[in-house]
Protein backbone atom coordinates (compact mmCIF):
# COMPACT_ATOMS: atom_id res chain seq x y z
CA UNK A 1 135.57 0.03 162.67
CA UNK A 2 135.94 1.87 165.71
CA UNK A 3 137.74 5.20 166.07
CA UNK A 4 140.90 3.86 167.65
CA UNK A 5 140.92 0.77 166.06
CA UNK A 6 144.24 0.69 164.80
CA UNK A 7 145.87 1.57 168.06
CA UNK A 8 144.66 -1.27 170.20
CA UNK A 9 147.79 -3.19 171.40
CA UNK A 10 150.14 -0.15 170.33
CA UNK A 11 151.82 0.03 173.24
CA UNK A 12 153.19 -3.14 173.70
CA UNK A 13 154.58 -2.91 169.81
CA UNK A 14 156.29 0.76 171.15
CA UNK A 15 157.56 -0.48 174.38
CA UNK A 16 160.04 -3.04 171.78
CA UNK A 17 161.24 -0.04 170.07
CA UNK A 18 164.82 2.03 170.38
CA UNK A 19 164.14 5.60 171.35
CA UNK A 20 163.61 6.82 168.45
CA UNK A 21 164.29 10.78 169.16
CA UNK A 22 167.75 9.87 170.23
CA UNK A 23 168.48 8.59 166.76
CA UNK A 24 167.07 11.59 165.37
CA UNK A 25 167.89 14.12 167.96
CA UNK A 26 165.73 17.70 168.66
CA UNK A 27 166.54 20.20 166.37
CA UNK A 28 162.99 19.23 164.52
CA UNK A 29 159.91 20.60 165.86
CA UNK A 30 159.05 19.23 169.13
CA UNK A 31 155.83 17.39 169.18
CA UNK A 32 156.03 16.34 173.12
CA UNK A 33 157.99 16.35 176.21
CA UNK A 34 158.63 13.33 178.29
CA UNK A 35 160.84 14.10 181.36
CA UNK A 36 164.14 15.45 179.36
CA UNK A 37 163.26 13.93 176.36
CA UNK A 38 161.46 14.74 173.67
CA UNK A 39 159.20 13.52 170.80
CA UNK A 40 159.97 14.90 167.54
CA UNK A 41 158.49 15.24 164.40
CA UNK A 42 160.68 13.55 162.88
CA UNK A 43 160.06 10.42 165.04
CA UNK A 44 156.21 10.72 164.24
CA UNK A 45 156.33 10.92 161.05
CA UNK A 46 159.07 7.80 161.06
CA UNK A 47 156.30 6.12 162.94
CA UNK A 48 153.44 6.86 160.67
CA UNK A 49 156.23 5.45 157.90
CA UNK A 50 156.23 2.44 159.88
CA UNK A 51 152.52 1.41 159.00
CA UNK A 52 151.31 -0.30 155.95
CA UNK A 53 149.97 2.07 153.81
CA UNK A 54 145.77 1.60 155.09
CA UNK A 55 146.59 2.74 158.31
CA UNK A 56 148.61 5.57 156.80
CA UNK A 57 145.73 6.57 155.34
CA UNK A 58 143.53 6.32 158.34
CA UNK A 59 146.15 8.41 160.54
CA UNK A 60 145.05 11.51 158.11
CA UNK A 61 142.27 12.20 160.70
CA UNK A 62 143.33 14.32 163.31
CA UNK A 63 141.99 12.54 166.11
CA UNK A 64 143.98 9.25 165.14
CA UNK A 65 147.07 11.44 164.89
CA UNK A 66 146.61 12.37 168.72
CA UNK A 67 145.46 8.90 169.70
CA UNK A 68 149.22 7.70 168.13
CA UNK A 69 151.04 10.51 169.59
CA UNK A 70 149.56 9.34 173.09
CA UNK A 71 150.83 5.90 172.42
CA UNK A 72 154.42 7.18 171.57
CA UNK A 73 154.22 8.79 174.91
CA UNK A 74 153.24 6.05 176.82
CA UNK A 75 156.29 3.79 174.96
CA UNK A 76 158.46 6.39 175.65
CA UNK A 77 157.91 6.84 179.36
CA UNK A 78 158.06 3.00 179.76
CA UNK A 79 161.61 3.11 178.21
CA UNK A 80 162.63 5.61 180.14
CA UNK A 81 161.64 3.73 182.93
CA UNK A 82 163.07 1.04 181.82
CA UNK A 83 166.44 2.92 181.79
CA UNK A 84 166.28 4.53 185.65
CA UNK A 85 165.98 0.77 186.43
CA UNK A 86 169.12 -0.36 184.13
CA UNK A 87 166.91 -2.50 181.86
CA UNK A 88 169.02 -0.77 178.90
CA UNK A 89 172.13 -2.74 180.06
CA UNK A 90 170.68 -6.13 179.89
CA UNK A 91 173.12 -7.72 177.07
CA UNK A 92 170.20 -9.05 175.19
CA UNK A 93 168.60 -5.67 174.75
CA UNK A 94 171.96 -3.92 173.86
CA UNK A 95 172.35 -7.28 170.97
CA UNK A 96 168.81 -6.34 169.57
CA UNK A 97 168.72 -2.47 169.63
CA UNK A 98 172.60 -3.10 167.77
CA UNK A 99 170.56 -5.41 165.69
CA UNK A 100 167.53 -2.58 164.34
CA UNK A 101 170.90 -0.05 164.37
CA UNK A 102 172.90 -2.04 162.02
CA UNK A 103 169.59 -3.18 159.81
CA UNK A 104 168.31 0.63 159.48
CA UNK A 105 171.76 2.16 158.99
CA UNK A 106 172.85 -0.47 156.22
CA UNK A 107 169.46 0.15 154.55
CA UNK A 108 170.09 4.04 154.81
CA UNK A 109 173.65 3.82 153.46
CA UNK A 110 172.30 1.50 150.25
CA UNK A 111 170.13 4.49 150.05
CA UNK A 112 172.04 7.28 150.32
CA UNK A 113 175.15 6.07 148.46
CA UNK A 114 174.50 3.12 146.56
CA UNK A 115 171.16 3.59 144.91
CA UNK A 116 171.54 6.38 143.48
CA UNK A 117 174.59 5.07 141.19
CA UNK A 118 172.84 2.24 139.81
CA UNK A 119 170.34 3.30 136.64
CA UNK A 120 168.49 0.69 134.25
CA UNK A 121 168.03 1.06 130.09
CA UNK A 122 165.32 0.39 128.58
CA UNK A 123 167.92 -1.94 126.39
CA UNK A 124 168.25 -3.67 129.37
CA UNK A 125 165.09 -3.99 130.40
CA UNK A 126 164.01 -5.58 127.07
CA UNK A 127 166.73 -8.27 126.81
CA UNK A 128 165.84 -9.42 130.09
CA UNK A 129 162.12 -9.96 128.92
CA UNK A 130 163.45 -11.83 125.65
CA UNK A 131 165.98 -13.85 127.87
CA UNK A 132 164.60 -14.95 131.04
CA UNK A 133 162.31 -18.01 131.25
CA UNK A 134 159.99 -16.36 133.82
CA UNK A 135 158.52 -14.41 130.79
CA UNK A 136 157.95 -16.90 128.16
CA UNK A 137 155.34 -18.19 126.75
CA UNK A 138 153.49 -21.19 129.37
CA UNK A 139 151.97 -24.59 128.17
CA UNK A 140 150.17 -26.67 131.17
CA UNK A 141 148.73 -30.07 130.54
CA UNK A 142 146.12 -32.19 131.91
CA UNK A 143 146.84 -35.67 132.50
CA UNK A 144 145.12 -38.63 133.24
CA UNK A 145 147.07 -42.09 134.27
CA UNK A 146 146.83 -45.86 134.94
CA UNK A 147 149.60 -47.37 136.94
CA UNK A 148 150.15 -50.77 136.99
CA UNK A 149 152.81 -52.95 138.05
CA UNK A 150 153.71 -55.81 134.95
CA UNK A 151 153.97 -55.41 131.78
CA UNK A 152 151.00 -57.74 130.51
CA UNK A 153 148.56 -56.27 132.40
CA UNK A 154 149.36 -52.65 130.96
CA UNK A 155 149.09 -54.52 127.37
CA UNK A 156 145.68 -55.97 128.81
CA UNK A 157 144.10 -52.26 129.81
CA UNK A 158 145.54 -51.00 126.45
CA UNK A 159 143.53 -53.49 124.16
CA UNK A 160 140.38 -52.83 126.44
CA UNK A 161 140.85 -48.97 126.09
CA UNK A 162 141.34 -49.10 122.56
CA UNK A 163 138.59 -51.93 121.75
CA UNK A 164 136.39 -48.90 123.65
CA UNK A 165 136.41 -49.35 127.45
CA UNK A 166 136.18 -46.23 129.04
CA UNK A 167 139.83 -45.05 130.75
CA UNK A 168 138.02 -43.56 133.72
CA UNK A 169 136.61 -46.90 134.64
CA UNK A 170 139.49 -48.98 134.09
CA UNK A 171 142.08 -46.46 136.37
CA UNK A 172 139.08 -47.00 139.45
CA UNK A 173 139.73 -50.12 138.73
CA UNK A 174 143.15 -51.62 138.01
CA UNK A 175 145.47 -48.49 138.66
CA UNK A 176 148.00 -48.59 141.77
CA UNK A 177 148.52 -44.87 142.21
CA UNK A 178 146.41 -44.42 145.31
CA UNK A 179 146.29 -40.89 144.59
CA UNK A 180 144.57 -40.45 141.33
CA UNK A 181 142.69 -43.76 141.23
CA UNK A 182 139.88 -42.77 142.62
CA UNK A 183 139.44 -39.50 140.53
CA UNK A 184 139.83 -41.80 137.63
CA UNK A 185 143.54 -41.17 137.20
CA UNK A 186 143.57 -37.45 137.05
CA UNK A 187 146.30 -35.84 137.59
CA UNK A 188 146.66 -32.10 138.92
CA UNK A 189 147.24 -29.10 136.14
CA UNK A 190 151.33 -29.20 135.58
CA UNK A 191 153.70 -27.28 133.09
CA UNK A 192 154.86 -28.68 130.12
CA UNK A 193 158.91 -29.94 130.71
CA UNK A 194 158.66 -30.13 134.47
CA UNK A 195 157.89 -34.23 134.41
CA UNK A 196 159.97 -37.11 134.21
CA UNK A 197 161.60 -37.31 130.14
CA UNK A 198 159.85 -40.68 129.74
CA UNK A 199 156.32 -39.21 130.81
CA UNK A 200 156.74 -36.09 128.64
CA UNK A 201 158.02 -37.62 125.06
CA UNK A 202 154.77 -39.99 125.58
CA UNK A 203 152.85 -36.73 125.63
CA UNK A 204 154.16 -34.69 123.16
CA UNK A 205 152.68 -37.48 120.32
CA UNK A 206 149.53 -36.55 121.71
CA UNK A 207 146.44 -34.56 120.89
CA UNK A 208 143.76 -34.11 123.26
CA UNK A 209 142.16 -37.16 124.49
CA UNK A 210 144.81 -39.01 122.59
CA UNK A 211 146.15 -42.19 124.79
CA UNK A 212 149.75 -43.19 124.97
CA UNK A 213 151.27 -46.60 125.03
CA UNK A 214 152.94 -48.25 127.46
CA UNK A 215 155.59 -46.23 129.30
CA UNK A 216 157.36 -48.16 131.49
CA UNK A 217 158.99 -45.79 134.46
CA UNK A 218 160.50 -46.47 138.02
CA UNK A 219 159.54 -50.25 137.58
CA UNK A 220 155.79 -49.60 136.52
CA UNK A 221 153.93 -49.21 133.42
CA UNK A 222 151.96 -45.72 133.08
CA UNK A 223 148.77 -45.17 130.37
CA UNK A 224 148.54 -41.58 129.62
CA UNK A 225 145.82 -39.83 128.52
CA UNK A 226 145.76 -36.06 127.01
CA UNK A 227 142.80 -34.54 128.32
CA UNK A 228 143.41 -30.65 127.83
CA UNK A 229 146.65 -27.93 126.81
CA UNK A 230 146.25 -24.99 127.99
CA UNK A 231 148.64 -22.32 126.72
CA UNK A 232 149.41 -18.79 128.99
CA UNK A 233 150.86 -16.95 126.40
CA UNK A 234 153.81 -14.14 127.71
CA UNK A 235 153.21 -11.44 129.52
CA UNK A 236 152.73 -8.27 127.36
CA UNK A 237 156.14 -6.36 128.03
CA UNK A 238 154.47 -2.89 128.72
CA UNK A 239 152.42 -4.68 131.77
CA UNK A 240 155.58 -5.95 133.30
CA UNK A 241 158.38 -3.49 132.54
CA UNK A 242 158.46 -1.79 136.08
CA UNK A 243 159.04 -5.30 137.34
CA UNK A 244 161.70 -5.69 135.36
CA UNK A 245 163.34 -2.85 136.37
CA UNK A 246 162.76 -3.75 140.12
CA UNK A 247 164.56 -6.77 139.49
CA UNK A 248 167.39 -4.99 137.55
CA UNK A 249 168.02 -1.98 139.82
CA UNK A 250 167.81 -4.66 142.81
CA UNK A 251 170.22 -7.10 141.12
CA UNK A 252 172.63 -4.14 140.45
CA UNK A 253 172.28 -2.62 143.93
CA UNK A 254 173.29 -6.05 145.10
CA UNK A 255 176.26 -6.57 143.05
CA UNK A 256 177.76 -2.93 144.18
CA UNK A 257 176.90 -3.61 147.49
CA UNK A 258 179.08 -6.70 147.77
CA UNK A 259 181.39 -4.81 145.66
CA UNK A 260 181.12 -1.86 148.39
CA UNK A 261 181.77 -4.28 151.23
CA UNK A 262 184.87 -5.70 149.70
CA UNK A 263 186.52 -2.85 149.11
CA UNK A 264 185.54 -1.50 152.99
CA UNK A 265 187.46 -4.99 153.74
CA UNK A 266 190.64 -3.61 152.16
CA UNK A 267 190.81 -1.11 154.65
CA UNK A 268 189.09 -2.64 157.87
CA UNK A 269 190.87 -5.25 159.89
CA UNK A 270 188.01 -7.95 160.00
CA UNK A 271 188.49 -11.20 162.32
CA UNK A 272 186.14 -14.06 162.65
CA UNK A 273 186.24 -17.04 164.49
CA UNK A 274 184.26 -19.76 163.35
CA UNK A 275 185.23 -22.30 165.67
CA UNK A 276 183.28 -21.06 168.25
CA UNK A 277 179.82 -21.11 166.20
């Protein structure tokens, strides 16, 4: 990878961005000077922030740290620019720089004031792992099928497969489901309870490579045949407790953040007019 790799189009993501120093302001050490502004480090170290967390590592080296702080400077004097020249007043621009405003500040706020209040048990965490479906043990079968359209030809296949013609040859054959009858009526891995009721109490009689009799569904006649379970058994609840309390604190957070914003509507006069949507 070459040196500056990670910088090559920088520009034209900075040259998108809201000043970021004015959001900050310069009482942090000042990193650069652009006209009669100035880069913090505060807005560098946002910017590093910004990355995913390779290229964080990358901007370690000190060479990659000057290559970014050249790119901020070249964003920066095309904004300014772009000011002296009254770009900044275009409606548009003001909509989207309200629009990274409103999205940063909201997600500071839940920070600052909301996150903190919200805290998880380990009671809670383990009821949700006992409770939720997402967690449970996972059967998936593997199917096979012949689909034909009246009921005495379904009767026919059946006496054939049981007197010992082979299913695979007789779904090429006879089957109308254009998409499995040329795999020989195989069906694609699926999860126990997620079929039609008719198609799943035929299956649950089964064993493997047991065949079914006729189930008649949506007009046709369907021959099943088991041809694997495979059970995922549940997740041990060590490996996925810290998911679990993601999805608690963030369900909380939620709930007092809509609580938040109700009570802010108590005290806010708030008009909307849908009509003109």
């Amino acid at each position: 990878m070459r040196k500056s790799s990670i910088f090559i189009l920088q520009i034209l993501l900075f040259c998108t961005i809201l000043s970021i120093g004015r959001v900050y302001g310069a009482e942090d050490e000042i990193l650069a000077k652009v006209g009669n502004d100035v880069i913090t480090r505060i807005d560098f170290e946002a910017r590093i922030n910004s990355f995913p967390p390779a290229a964080q590592e990358e901007l370690k080296d000190v060479e990659k740290r000057k290559a970014l702080l050249d790119n901020i400077i070249k964003a920066r004097l095309l904004v300014l620019e772009a000011e002296n020249k009254g770009l900044n007043e275009k409606p548009e621009l003001k909509a989207a720089m309200r629009m990274v405003r409103d999205d940063l500040t909201t997600q500071e706020y839940v920070r600052s004031y909301i996150e903190k209040k919200v805290e998880v048990s380990n009671l809670e965490v383990e009821a949700y792992y006992n409770a939720d479906p997402e967690y449970k043990e996972r059967e998936y079968l593997k199917v096979s099928q012949i689909v034909v359209e009246k009921e005495g030809e379904a009767k026919e296949i059946l006496g054939r497969i049981k007197n010992g013609e082979p299913f695979n040859k007789l779904a090429r054959e006879r089957s109308i489901d254009v998409a499995s009858k040329y795999v020989a009526g195989a069906l694609e891995w699926f999860e126990k309870g997620t079929k039609e009721k008719e198609i799943e109490e035929a299956l649950s009689k089964l064993e493997n490579g047991g065949i079914s009799d006729m189930v008649k569904m949506k007009g046709n006649y369907y021959i099943l045949r088991l041809d694997e379970r495979r059970i995922t058994p549940k997740a041990p609840f060590l490996k996925i407790k810290d998911e679990i309390i993601r999805k608690l604190r963030l369900k909380k957070i939620t709930a007092l953040v809509e609580k938040e914003i109700e009570e802010l509507k108590k005290k806010t006069s708030v008009q909307t007019f849908y009509e003109k949507l």
